[in-house]
PDB file of N, CA and C in Angstrom:
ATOM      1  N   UNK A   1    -150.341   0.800 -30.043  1.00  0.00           N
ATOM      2  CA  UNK A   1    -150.073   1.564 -31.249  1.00  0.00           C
ATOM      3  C   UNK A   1    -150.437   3.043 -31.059  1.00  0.00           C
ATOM      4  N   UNK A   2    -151.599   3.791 -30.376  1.00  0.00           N
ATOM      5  CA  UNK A   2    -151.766   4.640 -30.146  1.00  0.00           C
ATOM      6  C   UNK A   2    -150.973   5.495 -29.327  1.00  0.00           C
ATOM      7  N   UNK A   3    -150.393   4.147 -28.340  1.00  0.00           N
ATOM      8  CA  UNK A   3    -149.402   5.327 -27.415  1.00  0.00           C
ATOM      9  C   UNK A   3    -148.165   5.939 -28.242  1.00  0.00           C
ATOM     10  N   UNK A   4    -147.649   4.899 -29.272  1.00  0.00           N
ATOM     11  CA  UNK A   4    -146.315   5.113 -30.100  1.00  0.00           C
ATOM     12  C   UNK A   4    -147.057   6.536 -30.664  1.00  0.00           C
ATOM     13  N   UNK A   5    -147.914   6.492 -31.485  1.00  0.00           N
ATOM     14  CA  UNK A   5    -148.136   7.447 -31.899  1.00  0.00           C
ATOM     15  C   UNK A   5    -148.740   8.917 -31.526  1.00  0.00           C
ATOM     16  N   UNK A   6    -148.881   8.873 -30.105  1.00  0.00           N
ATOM     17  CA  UNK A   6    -149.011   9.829 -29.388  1.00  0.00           C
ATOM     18  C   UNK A   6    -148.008  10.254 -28.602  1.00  0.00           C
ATOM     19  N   UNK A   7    -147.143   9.399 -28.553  1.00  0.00           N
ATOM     20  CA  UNK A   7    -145.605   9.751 -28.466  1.00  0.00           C
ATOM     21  C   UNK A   7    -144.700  10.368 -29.162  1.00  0.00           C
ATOM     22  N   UNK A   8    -144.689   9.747 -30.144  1.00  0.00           N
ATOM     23  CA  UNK A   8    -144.173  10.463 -31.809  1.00  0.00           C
ATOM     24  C   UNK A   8    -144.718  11.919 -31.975  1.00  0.00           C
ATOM     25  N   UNK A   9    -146.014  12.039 -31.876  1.00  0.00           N
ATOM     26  CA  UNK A   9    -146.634  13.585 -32.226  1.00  0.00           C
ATOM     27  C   UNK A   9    -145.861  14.352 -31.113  1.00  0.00           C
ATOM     28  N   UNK A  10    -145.924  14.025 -29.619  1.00  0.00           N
ATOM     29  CA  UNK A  10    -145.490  14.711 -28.866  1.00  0.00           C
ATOM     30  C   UNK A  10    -144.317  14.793 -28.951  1.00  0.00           C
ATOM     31  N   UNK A  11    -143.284  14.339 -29.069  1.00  0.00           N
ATOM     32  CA  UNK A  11    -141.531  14.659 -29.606  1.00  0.00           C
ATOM     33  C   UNK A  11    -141.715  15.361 -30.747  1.00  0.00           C
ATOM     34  N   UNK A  12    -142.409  15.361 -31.894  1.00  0.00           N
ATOM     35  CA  UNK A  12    -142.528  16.379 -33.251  1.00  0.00           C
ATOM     36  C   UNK A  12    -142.985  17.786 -32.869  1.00  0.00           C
ATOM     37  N   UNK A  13    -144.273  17.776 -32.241  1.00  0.00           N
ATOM     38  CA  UNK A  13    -144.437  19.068 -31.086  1.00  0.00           C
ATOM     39  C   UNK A  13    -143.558  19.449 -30.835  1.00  0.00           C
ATOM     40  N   UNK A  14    -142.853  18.730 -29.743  1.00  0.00           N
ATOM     41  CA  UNK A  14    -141.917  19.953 -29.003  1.00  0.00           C
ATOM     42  C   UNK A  14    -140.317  20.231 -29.817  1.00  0.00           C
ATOM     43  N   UNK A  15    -140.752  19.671 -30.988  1.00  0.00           N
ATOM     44  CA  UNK A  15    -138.718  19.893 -31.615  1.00  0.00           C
ATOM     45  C   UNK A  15    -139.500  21.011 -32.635  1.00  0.00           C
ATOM     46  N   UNK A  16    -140.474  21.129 -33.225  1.00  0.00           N
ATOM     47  CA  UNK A  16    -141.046  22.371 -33.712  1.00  0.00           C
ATOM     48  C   UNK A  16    -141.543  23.534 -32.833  1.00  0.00           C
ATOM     49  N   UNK A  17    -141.704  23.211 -31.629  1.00  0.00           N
ATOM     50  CA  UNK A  17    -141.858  24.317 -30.874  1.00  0.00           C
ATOM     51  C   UNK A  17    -140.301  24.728 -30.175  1.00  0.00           C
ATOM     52  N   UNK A  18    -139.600  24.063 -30.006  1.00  0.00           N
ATOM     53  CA  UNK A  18    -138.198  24.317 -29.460  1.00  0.00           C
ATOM     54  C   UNK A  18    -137.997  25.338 -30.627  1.00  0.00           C
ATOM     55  N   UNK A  19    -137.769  24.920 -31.740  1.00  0.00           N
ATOM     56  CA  UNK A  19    -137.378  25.611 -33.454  1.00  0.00           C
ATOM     57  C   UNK A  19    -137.518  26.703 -33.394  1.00  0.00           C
ATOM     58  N   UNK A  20    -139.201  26.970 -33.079  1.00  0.00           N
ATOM     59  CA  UNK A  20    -139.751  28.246 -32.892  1.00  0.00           C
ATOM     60  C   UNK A  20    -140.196  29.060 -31.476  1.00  0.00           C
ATOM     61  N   UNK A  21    -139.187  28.693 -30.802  1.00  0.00           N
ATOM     62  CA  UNK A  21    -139.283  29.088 -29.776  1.00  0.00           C
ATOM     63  C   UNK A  21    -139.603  30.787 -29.204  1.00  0.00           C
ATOM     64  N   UNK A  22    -138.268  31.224 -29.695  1.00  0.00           N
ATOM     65  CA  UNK A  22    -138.642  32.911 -29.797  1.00  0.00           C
ATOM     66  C   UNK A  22    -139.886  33.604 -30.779  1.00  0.00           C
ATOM     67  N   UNK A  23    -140.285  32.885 -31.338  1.00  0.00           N
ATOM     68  CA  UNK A  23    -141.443  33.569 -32.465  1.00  0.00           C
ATOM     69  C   UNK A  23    -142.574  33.044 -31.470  1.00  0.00           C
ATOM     70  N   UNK A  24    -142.658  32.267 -30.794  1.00  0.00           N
ATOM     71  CA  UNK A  24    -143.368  32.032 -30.170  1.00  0.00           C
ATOM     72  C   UNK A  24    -143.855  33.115 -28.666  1.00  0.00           C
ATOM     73  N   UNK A  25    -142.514  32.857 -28.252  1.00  0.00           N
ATOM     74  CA  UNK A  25    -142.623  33.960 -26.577  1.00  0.00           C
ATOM     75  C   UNK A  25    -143.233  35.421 -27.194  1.00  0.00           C
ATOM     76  N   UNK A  26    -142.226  35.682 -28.666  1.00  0.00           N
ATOM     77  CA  UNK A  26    -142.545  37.568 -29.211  1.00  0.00           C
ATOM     78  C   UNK A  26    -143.812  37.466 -29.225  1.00  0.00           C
ATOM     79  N   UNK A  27    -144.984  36.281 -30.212  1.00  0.00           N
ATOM     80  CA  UNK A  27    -146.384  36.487 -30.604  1.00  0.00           C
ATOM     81  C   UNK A  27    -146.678  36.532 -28.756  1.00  0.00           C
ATOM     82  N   UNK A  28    -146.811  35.812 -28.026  1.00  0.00           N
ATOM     83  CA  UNK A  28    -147.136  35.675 -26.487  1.00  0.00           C
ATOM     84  C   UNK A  28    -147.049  37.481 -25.983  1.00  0.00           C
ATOM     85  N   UNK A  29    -145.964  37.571 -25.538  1.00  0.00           N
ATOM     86  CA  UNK A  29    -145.537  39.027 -25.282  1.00  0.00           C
ATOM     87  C   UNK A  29    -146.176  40.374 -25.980  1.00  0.00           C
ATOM     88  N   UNK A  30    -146.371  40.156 -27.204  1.00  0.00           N
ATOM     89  CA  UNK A  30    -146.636  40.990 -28.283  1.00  0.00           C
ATOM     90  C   UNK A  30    -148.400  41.879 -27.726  1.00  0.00           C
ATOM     91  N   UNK A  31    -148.784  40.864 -26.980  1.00  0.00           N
ATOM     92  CA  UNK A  31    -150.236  41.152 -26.594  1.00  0.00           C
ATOM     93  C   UNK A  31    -149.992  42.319 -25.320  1.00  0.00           C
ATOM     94  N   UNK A  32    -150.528  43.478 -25.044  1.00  0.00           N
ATOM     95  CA  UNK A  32    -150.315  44.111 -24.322  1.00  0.00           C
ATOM     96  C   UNK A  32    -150.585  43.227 -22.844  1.00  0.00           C
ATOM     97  N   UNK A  33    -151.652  43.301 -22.854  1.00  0.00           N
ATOM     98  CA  UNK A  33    -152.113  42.519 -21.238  1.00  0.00           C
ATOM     99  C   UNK A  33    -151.267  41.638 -20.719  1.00  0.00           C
ATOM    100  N   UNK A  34    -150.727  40.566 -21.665  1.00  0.00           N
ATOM    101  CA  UNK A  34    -149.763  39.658 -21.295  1.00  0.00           C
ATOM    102  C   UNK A  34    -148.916  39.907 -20.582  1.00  0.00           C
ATOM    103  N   UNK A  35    -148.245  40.830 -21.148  1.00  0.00           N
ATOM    104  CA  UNK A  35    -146.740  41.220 -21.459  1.00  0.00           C
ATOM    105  C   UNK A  35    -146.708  42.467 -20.130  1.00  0.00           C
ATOM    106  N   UNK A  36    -148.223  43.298 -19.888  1.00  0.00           N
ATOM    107  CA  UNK A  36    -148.262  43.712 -18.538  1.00  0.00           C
ATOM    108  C   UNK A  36    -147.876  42.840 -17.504  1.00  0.00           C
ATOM    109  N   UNK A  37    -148.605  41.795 -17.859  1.00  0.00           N
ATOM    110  CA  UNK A  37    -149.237  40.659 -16.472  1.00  0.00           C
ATOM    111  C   UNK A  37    -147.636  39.843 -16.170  1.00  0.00           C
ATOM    112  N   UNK A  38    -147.013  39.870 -17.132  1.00  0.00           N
ATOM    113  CA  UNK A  38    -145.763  39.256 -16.989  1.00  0.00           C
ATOM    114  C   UNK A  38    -144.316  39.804 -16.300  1.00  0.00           C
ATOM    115  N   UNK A  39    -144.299  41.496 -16.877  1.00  0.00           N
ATOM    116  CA  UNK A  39    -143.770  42.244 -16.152  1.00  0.00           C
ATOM    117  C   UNK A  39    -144.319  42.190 -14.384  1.00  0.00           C
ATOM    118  N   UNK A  40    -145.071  42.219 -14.490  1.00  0.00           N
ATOM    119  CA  UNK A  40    -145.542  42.311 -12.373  1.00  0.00           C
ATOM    120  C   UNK A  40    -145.489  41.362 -12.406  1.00  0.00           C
ATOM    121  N   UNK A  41    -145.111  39.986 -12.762  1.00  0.00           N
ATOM    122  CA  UNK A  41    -144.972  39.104 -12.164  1.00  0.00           C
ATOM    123  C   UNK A  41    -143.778  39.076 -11.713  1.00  0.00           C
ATOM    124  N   UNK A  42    -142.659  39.077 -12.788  1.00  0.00           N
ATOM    125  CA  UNK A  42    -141.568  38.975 -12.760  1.00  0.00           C
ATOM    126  C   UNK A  42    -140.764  40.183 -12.114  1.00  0.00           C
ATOM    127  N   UNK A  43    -141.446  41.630 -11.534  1.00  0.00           N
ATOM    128  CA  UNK A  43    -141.353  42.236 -10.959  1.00  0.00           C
ATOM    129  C   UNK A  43    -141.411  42.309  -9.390  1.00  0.00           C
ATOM    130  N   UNK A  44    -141.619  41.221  -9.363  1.00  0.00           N
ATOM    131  CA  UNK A  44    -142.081  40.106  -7.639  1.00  0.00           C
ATOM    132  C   UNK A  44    -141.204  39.352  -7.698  1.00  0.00           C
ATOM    133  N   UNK A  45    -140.445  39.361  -8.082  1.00  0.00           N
ATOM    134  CA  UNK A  45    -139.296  38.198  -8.141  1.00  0.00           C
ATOM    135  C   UNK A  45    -137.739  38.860  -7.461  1.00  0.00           C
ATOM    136  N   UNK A  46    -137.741  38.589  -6.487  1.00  0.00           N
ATOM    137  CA  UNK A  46    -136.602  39.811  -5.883  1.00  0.00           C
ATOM    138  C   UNK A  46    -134.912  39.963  -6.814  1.00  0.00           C
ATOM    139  N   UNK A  47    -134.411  38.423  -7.736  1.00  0.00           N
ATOM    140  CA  UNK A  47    -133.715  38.469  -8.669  1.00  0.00           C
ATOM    141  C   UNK A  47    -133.800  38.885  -9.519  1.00  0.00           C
ATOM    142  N   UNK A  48    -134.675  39.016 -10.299  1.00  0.00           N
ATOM    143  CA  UNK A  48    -134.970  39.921 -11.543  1.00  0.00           C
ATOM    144  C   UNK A  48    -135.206  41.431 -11.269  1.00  0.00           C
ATOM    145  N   UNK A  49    -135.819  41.614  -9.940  1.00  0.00           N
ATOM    146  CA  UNK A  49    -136.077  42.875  -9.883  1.00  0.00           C
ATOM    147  C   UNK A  49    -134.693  43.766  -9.285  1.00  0.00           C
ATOM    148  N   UNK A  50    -133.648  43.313  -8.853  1.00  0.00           N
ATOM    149  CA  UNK A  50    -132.379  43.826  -8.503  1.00  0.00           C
ATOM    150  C   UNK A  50    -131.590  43.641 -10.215  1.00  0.00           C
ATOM    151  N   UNK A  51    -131.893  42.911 -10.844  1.00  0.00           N
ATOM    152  CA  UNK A  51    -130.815  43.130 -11.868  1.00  0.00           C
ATOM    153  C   UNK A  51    -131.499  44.012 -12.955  1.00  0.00           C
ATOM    154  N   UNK A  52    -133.133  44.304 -12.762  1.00  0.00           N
ATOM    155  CA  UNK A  52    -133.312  45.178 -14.017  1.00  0.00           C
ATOM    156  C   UNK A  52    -133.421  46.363 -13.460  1.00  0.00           C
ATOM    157  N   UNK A  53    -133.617  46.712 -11.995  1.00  0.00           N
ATOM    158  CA  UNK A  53    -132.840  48.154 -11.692  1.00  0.00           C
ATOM    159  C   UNK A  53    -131.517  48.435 -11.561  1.00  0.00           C
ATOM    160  N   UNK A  54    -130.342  47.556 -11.446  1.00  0.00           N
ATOM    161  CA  UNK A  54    -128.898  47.872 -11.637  1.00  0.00           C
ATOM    162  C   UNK A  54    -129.299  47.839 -13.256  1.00  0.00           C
ATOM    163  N   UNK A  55    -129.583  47.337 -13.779  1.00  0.00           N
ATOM    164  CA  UNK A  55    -129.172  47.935 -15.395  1.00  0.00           C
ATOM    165  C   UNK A  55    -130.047  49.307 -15.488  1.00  0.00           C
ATOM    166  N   UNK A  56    -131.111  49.253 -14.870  1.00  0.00           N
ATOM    167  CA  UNK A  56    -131.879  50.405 -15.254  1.00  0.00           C
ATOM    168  C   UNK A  56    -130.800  51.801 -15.026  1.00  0.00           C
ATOM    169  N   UNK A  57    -130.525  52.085 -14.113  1.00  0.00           N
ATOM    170  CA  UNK A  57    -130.077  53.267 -13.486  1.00  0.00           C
ATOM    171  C   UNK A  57    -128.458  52.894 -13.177  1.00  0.00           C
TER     172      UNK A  57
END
């Protein structure tokens, strides 16, 4: 019985977090440090970093 219902919570979780998905990443991002730490990450990434300097320039 516990697993059903720790099953159940976890499918309700993630269809309310799917829902709110973007309000979610913006509050995440929204934090400076993050949103630093995320840029250099994703700035190491040789795909991302060729397509946001062709858009850049």
């Amino acid at each position: 019985m516990r697993k059903v219902t720790f099953i159940a919570v976890g499918i309700i979780a993630a269809l309310v977090f799917f829902q709110n998905r973007y309000r979610v990443i913006n509050f995440i991002l929204g934090q400076n440090q993050i949103r630093h730490y995320f840029i250099h990450l994703m700035m190491r990434i040789p795909f991302f970093r060729n397509k946001f300097i062709q858009q850049a320039f």
